[in-house]
C-alpha atoms as a PDB file:
ATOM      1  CA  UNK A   1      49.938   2.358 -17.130  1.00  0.00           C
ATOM      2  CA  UNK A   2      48.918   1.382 -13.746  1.00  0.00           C
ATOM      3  CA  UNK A   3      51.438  -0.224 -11.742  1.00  0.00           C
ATOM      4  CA  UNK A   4      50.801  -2.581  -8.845  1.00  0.00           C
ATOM      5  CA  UNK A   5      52.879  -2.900  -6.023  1.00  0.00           C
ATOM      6  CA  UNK A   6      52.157  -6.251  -3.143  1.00  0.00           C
ATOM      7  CA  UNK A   7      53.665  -6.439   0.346  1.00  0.00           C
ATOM      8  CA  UNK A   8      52.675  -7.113   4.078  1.00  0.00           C
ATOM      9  CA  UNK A   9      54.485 -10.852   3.553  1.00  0.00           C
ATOM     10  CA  UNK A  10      55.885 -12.622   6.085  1.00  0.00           C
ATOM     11  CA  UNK A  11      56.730 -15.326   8.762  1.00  0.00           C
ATOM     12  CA  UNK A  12      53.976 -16.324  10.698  1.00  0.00           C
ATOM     13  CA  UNK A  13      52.774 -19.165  12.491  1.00  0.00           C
ATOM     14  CA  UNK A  14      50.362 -22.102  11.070  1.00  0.00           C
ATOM     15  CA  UNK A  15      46.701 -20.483  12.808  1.00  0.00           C
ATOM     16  CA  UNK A  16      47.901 -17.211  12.276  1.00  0.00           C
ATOM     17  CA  UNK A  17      46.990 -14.170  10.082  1.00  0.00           C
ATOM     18  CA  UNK A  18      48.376 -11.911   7.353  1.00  0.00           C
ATOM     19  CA  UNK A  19      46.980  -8.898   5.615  1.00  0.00           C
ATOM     20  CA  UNK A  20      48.423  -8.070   2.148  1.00  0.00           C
ATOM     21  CA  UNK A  21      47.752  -4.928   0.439  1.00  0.00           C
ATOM     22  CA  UNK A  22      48.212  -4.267  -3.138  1.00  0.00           C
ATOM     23  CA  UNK A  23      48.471  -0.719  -3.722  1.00  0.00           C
ATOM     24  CA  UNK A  24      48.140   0.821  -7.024  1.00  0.00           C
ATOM     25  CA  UNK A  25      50.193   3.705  -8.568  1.00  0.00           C
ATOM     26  CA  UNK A  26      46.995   5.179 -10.420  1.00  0.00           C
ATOM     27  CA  UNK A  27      43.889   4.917 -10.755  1.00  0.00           C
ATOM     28  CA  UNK A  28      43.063   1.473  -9.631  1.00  0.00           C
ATOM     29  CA  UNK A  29      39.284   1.616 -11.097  1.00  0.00           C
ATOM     30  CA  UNK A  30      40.729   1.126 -14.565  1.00  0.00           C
ATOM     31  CA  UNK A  31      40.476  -2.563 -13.909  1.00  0.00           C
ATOM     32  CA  UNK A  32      37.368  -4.313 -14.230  1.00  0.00           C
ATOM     33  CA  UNK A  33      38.893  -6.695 -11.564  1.00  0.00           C
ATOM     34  CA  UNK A  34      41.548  -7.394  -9.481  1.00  0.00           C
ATOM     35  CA  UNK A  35      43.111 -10.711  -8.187  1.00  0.00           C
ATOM     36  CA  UNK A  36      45.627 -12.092  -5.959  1.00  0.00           C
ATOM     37  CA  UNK A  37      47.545 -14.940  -6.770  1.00  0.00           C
ATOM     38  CA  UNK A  38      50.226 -16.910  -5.345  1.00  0.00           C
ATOM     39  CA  UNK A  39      52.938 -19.313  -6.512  1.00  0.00           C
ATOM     40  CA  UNK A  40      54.774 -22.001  -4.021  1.00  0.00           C
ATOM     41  CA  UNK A  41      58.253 -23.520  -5.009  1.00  0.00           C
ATOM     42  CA  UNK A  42      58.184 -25.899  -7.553  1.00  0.00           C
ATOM     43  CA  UNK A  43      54.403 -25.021  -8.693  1.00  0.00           C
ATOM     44  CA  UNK A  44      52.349 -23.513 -11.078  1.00  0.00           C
ATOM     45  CA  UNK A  45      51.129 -19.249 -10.083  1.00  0.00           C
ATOM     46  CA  UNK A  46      47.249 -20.261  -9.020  1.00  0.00           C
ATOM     47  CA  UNK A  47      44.852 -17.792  -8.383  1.00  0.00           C
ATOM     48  CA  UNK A  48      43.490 -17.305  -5.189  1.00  0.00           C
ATOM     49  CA  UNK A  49      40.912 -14.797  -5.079  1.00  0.00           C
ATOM     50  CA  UNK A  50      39.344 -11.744  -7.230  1.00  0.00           C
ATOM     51  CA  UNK A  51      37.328  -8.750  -6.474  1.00  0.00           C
ATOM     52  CA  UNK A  52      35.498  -6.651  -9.620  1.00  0.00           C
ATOM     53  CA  UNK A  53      35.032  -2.988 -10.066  1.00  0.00           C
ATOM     54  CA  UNK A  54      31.725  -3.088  -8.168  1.00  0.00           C
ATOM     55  CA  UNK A  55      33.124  -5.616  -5.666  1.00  0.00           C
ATOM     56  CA  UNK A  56      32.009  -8.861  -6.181  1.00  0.00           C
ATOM     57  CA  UNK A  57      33.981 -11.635  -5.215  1.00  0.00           C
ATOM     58  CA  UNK A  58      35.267 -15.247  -5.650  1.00  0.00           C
ATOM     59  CA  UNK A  59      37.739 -18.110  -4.103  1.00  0.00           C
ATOM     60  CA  UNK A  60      39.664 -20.436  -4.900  1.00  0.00           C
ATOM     61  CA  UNK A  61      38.927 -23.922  -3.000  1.00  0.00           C
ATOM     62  CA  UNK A  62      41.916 -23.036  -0.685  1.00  0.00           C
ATOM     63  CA  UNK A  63      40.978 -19.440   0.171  1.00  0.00           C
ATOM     64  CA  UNK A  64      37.518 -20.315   0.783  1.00  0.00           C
ATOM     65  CA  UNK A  65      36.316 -19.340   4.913  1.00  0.00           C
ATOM     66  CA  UNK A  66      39.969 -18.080   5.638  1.00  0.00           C
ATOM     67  CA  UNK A  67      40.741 -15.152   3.004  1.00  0.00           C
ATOM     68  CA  UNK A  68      39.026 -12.046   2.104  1.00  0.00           C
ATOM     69  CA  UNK A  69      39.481  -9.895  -0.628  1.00  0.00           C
ATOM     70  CA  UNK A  70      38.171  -6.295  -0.495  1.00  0.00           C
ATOM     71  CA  UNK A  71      38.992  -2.909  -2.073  1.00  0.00           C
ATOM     72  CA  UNK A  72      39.227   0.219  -1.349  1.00  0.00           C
ATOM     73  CA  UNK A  73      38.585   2.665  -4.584  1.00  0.00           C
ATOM     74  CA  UNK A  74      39.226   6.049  -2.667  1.00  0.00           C
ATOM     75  CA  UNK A  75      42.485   4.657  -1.667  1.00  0.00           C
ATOM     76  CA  UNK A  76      43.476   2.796  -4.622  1.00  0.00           C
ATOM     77  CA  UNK A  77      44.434  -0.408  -2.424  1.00  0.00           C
ATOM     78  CA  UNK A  78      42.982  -3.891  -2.711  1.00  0.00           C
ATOM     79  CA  UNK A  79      43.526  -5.946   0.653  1.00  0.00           C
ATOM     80  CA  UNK A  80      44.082  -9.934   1.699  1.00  0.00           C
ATOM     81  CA  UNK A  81      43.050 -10.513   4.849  1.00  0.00           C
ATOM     82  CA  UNK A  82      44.444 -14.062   5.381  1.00  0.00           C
ATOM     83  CA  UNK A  83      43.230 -16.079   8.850  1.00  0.00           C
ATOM     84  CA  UNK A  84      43.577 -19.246   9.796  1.00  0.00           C
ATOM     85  CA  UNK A  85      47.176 -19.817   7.812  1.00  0.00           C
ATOM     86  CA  UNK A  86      48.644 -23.030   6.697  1.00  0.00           C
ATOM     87  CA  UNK A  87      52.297 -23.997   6.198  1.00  0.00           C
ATOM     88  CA  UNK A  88      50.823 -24.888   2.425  1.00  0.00           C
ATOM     89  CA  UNK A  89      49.551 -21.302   2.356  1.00  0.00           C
ATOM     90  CA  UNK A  90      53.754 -20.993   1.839  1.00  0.00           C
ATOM     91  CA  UNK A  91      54.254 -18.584  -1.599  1.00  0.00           C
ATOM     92  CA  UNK A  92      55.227 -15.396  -3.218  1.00  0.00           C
ATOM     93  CA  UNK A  93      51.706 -13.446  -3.292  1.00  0.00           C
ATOM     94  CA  UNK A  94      50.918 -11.495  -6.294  1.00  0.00           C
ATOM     95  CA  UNK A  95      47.917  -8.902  -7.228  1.00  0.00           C
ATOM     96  CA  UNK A  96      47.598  -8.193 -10.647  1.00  0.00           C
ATOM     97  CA  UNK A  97      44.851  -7.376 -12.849  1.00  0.00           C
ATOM     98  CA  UNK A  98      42.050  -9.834 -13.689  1.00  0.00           C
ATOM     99  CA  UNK A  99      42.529 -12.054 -16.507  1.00  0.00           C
ATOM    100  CA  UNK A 100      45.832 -11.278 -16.561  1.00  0.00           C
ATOM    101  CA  UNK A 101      47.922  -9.784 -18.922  1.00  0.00           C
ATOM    102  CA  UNK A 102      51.039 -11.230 -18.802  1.00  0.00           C
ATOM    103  CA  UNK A 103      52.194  -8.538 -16.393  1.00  0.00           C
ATOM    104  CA  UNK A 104      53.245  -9.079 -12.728  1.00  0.00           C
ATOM    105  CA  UNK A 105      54.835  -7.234 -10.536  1.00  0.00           C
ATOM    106  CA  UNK A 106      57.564  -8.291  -7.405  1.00  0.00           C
ATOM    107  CA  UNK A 107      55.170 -10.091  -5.085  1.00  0.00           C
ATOM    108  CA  UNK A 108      55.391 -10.373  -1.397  1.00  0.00           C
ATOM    109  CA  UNK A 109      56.452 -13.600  -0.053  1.00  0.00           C
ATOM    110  CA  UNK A 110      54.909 -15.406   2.918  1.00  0.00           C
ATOM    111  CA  UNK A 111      55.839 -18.193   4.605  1.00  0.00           C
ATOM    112  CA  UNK A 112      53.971 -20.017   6.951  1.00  0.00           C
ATOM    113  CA  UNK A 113      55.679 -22.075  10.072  1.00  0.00           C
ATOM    114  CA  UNK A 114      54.494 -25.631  11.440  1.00  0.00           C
END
């Protein structure tokens, strides 16, 4: 089993930037995709972005013209670049594996200031 670990959270400004990486403990190419997700207080987990094997992409509304999501096979690591950050952008981060199985790991928690 491939385990998934999150982190580069933190406290930032609203306008500023984050990178998260999700780094796996394996072989991350055993997933046919990859997503980050996120989950505020008091709200549902919502996905916020995915990235397949071959490295196609999609966004949520929200993400859309301020995230990226890339990869890096060699390295095992998947990547968040977040710009542009809003204090709604406030949430534990997770990457875990596309659909989801029911399996998440700690998250990293950001937290965006006004």
């Amino acid at each position: 089993q491939v385990q998934l670990v999150e982190s580069g959270g933190g406290l930032v400004q609203a306008g500023g930037s984050l990178r998260l990486t999700c780094a796996a403990y394996g072989n991350i190419n055993i997933f046919v995709a990859i997503a980050w997700y996120r989950q505020a207080p008091g709200k549902q987990r919502e996905l916020v972005a995915t990235i397949t094997r071959g490295g196609s992409t999609t966004y949520a509304d929200s993400a859309k013209d301020r995230f990226t999501i890339s990869r890096d096979n060699i390295q095992n690591t998947v990547y968040l670049q977040m710009n542009s950050l809003r204090p709604e952008d406030t949430a534990v981060y997770y990457c875990a594996e596309y659909p989801n199985r029911g399996s998440w790991g700690q998250g990293t928690q950001v937290s965006i200031s006004s």
